[in-house]
PDB file of N, CA and C in Angstrom:
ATOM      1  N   UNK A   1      83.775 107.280  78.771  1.00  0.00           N
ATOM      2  CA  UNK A   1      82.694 106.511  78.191  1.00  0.00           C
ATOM      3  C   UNK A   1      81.440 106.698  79.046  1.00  0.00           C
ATOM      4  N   UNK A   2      80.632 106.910  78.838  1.00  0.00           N
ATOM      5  CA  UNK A   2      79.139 107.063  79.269  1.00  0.00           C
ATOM      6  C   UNK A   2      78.522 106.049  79.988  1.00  0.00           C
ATOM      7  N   UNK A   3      79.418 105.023  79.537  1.00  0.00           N
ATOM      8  CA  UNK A   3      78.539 103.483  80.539  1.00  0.00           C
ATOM      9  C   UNK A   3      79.250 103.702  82.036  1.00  0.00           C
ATOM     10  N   UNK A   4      80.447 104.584  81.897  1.00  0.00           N
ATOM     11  CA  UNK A   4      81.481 104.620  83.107  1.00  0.00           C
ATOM     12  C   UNK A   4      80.682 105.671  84.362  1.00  0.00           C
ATOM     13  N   UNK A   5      80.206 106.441  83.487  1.00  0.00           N
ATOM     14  CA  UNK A   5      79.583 107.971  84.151  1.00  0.00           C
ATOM     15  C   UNK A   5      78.788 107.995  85.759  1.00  0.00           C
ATOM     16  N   UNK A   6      77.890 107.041  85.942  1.00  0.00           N
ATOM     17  CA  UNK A   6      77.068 106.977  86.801  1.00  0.00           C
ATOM     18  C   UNK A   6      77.975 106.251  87.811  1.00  0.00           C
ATOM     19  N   UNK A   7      78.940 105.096  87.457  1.00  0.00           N
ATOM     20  CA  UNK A   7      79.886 104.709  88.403  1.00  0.00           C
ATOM     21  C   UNK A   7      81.335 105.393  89.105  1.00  0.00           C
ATOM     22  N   UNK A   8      81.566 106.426  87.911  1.00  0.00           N
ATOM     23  CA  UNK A   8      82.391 107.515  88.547  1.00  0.00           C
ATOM     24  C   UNK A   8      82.251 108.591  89.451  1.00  0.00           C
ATOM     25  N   UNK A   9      80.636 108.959  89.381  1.00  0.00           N
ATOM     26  CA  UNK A   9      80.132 110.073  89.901  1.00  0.00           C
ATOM     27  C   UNK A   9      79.841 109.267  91.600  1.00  0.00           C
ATOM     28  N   UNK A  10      79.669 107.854  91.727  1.00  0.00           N
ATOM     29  CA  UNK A  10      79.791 107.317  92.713  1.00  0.00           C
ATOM     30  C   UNK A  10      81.033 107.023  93.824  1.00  0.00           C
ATOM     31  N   UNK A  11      82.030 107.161  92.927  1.00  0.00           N
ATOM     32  CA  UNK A  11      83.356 106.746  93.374  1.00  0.00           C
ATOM     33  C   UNK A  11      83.741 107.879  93.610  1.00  0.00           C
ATOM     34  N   UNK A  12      83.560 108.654  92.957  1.00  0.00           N
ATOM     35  CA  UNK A  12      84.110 110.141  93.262  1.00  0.00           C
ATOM     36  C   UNK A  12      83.689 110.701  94.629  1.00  0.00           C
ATOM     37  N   UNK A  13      82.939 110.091  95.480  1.00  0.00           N
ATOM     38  CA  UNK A  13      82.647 110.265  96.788  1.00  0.00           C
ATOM     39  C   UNK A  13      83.468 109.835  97.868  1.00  0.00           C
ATOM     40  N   UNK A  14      83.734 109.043  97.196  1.00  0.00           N
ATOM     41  CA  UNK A  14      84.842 107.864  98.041  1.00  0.00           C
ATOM     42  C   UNK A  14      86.550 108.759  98.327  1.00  0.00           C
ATOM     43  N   UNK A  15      86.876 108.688  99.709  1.00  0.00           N
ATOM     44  CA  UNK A  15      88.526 109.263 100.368  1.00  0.00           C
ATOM     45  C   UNK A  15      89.262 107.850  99.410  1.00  0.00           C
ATOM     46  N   UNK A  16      90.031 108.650  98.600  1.00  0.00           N
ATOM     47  CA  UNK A  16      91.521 107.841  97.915  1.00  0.00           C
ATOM     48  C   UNK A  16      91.949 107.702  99.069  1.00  0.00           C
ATOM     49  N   UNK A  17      93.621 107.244  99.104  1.00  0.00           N
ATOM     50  CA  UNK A  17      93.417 105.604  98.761  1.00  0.00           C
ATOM     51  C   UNK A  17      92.349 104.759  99.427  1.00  0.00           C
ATOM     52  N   UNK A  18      91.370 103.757  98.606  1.00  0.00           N
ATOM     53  CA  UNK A  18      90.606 103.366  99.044  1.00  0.00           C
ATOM     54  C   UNK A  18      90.835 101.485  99.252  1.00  0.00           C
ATOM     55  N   UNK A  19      90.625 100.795  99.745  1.00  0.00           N
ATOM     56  CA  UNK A  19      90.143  99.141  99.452  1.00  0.00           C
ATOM     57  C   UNK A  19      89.352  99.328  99.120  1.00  0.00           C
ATOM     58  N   UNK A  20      88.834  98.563  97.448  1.00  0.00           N
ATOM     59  CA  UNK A  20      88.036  98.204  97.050  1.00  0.00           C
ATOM     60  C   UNK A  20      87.842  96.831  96.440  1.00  0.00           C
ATOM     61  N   UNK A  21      86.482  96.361  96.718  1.00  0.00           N
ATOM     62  CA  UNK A  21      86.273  94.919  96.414  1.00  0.00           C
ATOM     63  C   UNK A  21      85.929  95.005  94.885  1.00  0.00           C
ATOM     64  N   UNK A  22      86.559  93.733  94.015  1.00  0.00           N
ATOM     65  CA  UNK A  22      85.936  93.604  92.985  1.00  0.00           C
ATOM     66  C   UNK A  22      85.580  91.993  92.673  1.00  0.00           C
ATOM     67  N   UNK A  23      84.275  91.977  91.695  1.00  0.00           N
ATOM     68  CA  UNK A  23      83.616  90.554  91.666  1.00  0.00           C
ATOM     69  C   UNK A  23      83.370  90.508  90.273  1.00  0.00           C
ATOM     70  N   UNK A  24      84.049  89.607  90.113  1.00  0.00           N
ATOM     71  CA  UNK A  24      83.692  89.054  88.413  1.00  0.00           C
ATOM     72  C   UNK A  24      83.456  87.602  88.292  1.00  0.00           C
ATOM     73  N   UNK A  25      82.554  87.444  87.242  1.00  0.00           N
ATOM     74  CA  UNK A  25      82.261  85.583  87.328  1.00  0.00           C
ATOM     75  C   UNK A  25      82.552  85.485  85.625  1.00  0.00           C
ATOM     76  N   UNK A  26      83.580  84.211  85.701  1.00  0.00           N
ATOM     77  CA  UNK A  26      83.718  84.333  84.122  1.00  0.00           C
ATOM     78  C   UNK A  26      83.233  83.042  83.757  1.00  0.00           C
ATOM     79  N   UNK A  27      83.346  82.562  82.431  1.00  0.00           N
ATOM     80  CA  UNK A  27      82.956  81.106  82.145  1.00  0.00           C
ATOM     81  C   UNK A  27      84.130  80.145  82.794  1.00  0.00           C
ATOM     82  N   UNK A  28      84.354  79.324  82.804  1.00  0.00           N
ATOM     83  CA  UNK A  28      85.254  78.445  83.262  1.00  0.00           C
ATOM     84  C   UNK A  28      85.939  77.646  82.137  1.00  0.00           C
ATOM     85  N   UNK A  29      86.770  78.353  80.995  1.00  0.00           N
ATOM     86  CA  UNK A  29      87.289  77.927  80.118  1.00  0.00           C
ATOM     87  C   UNK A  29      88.143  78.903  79.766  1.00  0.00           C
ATOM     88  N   UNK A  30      89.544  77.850  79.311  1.00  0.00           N
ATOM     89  CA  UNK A  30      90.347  78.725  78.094  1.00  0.00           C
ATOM     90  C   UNK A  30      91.181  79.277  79.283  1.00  0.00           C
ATOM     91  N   UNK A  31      91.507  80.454  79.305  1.00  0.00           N
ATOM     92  CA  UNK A  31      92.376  81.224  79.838  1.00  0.00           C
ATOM     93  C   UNK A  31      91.548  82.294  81.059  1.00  0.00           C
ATOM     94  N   UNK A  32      90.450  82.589  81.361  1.00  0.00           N
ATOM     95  CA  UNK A  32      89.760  83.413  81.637  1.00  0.00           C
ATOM     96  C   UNK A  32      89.956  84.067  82.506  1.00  0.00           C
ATOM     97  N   UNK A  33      90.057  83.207  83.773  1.00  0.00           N
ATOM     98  CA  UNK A  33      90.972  83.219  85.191  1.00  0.00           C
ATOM     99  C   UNK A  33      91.939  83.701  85.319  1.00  0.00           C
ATOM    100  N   UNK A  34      92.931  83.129  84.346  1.00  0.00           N
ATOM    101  CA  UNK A  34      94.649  83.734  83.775  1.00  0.00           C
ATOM    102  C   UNK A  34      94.338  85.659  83.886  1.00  0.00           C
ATOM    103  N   UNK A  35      93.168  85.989  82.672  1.00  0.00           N
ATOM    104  CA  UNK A  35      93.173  87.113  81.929  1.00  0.00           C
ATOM    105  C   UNK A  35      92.363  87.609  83.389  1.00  0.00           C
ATOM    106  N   UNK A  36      91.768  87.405  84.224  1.00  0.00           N
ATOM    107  CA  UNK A  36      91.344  88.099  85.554  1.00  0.00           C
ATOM    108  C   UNK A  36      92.514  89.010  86.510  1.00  0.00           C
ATOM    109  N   UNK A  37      93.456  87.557  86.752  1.00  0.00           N
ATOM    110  CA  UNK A  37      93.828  87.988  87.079  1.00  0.00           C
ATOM    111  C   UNK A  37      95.455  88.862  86.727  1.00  0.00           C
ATOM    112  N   UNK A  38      94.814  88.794  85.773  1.00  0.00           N
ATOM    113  CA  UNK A  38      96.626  89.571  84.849  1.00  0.00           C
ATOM    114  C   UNK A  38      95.398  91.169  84.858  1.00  0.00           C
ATOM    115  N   UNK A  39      94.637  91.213  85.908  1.00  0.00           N
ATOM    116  CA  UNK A  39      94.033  92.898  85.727  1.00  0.00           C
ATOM    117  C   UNK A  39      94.645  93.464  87.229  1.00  0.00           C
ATOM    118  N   UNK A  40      95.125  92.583  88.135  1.00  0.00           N
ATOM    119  CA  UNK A  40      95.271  93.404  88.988  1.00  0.00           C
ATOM    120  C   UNK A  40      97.238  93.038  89.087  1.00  0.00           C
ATOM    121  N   UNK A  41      97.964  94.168  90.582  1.00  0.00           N
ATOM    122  CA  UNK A  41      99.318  93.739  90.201  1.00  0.00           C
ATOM    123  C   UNK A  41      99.688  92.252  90.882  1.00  0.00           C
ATOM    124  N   UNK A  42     100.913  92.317  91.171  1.00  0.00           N
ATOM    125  CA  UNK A  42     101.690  91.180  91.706  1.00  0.00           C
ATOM    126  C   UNK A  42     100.781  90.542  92.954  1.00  0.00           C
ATOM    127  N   UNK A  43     100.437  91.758  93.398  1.00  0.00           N
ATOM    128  CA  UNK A  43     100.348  90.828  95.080  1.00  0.00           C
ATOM    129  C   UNK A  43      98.910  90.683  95.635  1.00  0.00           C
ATOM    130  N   UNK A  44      97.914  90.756  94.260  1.00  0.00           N
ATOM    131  CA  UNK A  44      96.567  90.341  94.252  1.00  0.00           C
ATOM    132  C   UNK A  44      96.768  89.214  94.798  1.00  0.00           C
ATOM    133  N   UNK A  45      95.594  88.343  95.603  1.00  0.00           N
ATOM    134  CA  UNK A  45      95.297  87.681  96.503  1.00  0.00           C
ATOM    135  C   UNK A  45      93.753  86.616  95.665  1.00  0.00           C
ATOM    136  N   UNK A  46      93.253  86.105  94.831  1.00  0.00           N
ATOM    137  CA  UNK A  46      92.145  86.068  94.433  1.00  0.00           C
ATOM    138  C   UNK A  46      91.650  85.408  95.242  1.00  0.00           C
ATOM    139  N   UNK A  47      90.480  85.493  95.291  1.00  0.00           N
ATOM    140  CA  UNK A  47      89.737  84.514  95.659  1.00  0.00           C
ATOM    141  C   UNK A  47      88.695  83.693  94.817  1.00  0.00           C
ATOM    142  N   UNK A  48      88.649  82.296  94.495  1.00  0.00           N
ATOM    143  CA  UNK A  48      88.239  81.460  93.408  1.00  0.00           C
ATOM    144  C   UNK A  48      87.092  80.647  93.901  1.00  0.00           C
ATOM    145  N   UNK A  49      85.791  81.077  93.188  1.00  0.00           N
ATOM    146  CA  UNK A  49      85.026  79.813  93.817  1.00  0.00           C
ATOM    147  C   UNK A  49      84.134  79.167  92.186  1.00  0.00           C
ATOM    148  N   UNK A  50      84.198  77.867  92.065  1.00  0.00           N
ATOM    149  CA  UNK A  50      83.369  77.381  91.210  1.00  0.00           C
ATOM    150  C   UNK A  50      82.232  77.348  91.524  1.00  0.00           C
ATOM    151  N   UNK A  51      80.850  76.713  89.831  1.00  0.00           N
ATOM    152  CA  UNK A  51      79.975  77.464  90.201  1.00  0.00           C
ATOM    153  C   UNK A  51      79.436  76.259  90.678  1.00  0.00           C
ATOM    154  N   UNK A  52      78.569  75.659  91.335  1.00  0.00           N
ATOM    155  CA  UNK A  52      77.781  74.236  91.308  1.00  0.00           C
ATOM    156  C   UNK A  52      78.291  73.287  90.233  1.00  0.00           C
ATOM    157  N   UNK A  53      77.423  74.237  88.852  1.00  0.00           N
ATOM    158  CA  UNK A  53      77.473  73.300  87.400  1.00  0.00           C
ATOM    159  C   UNK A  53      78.774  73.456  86.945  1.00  0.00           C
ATOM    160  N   UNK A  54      79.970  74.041  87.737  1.00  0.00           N
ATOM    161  CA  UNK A  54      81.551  74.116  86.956  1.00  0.00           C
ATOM    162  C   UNK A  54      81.170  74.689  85.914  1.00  0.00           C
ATOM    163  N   UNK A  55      80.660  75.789  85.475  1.00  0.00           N
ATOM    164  CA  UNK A  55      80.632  76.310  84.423  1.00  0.00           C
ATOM    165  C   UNK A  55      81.052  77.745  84.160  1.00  0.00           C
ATOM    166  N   UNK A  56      81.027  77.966  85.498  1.00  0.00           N
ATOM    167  CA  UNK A  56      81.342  79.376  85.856  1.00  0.00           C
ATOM    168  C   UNK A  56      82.592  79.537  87.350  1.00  0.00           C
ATOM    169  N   UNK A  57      83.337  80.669  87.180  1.00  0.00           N
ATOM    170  CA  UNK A  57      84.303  80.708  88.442  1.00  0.00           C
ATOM    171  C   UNK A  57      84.274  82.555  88.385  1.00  0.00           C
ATOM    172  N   UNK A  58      83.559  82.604  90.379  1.00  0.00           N
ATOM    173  CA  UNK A  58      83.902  83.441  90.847  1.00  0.00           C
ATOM    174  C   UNK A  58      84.907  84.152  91.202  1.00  0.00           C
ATOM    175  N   UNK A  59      85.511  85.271  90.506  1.00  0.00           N
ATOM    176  CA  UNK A  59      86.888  85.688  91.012  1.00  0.00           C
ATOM    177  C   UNK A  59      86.659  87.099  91.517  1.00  0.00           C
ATOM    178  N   UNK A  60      87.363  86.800  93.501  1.00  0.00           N
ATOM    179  CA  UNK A  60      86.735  88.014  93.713  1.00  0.00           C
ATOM    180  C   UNK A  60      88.225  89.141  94.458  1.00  0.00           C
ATOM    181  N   UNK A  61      88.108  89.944  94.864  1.00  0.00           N
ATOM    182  CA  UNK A  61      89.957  90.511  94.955  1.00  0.00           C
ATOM    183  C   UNK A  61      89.753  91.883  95.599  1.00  0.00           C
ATOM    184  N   UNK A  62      90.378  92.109  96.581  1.00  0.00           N
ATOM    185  CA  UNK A  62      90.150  93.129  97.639  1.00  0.00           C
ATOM    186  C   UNK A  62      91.568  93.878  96.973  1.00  0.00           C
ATOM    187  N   UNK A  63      91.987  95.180  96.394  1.00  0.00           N
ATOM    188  CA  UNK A  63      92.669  95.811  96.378  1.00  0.00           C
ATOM    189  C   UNK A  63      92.889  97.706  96.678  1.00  0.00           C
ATOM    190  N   UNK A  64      93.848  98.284  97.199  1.00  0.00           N
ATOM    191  CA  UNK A  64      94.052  99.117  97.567  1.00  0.00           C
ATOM    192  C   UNK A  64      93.922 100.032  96.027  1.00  0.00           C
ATOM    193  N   UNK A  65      92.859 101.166  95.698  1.00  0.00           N
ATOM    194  CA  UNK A  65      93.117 101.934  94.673  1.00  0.00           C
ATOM    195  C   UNK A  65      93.569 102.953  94.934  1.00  0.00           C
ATOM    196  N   UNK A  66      93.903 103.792  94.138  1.00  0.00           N
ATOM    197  CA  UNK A  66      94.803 105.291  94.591  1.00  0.00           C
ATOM    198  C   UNK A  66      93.597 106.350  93.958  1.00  0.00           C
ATOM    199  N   UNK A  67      92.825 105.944  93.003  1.00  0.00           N
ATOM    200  CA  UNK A  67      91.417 107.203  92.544  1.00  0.00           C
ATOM    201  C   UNK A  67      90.395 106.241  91.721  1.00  0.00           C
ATOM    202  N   UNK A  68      89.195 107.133  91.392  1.00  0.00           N
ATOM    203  CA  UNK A  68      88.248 106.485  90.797  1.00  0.00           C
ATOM    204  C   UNK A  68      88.346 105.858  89.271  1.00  0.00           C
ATOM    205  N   UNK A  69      89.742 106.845  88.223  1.00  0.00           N
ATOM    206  CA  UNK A  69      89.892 106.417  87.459  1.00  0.00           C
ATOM    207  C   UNK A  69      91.060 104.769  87.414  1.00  0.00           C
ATOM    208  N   UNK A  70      91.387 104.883  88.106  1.00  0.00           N
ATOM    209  CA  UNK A  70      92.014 103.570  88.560  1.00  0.00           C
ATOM    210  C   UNK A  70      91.117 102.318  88.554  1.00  0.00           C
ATOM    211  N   UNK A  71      89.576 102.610  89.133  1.00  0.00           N
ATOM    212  CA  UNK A  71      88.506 101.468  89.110  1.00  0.00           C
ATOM    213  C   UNK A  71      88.440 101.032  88.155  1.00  0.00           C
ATOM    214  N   UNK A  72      88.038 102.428  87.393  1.00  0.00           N
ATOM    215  CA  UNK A  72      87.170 102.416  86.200  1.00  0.00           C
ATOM    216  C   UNK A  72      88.065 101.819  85.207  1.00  0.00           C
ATOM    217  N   UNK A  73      89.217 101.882  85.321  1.00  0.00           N
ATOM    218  CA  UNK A  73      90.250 101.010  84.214  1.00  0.00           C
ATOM    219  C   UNK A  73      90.259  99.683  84.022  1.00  0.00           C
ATOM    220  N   UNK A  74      90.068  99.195  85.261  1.00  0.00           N
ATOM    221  CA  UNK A  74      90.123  98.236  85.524  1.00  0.00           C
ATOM    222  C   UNK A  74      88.795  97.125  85.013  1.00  0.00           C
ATOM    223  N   UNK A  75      87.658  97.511  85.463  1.00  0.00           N
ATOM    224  CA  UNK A  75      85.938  97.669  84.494  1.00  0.00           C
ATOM    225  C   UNK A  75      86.306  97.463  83.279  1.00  0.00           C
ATOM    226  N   UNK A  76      87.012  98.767  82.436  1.00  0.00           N
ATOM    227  CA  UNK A  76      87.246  98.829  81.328  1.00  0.00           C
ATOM    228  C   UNK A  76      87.967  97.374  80.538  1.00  0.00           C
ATOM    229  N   UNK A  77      89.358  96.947  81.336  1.00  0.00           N
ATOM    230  CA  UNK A  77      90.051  96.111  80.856  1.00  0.00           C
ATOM    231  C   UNK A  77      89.265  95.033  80.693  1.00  0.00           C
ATOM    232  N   UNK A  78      88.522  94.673  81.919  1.00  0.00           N
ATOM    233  CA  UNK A  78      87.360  93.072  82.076  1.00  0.00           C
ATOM    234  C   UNK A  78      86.654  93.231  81.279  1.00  0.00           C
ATOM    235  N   UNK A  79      86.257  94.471  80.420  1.00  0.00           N
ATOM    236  CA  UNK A  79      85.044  94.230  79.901  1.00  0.00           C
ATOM    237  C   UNK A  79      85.644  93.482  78.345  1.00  0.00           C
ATOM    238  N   UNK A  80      86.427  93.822  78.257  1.00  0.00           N
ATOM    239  CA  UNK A  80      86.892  92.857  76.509  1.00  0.00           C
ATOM    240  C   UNK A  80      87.313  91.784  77.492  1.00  0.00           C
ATOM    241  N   UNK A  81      86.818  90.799  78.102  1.00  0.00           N
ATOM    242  CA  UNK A  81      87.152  89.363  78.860  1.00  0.00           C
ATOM    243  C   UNK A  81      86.147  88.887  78.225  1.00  0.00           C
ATOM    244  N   UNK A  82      85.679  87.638  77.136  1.00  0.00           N
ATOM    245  CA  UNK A  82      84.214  87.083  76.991  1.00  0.00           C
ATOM    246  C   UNK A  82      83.896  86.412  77.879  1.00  0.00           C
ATOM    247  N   UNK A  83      82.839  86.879  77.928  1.00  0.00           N
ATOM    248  CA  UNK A  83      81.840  86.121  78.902  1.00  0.00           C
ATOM    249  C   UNK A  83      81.877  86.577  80.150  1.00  0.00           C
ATOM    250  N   UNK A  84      82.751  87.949  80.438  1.00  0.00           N
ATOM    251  CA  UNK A  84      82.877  88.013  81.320  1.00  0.00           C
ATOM    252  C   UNK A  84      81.902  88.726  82.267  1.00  0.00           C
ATOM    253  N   UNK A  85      80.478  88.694  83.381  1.00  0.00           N
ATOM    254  CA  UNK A  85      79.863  89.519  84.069  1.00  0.00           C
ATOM    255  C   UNK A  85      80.805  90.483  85.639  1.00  0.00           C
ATOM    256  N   UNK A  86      80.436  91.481  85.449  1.00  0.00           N
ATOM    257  CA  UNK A  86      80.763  92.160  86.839  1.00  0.00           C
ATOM    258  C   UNK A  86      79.579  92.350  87.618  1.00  0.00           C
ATOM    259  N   UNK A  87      80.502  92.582  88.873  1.00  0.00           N
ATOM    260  CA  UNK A  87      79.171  92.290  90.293  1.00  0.00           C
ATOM    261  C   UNK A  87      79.394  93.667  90.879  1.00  0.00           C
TER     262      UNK A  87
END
């Protein structure tokens, strides 16, 4: 996908296996949190912060990737999350 392009050509710089941080802020309803973190595996670690107005929750998650298309999947999956922004 073309929206992926400019972030692959970035990652593609990057020595596999890498830690990489990821930051998503979703609304604070429904399941959202659940569907965050059902993107990474078992032994994700999140980290959760509400927003002031509770309207929003920071979810942020340090994981080990093995390549760039691995990121980018991951992007991909959050992005059908509503409401969901990446950082």
């Amino acid at each position: 996908m073309k929206e992926y392009e400019s972030l692959k050509s970035q990652l593609e710089t990057l020595d596999f296996p890498q830690v990489y941080f990821f930051k998503f802020i979703v609304p604070n309803k429904n399941d959202n949190v659940a569907k965050v973190s059902a993107l990474y595996d078992t032994t994700a670690q999140l980290q959760l912060k509400q927003s002031s107005s509770g309207k929003f929750v920071s979810v942020s998650n340090k994981q080990v990737m093995l390549s760039a298309e691995d990121i980018i999947d991951i992007y991909k999956k959050a992005s059908e999350i509503e409401g969901l922004i990446a950082l």
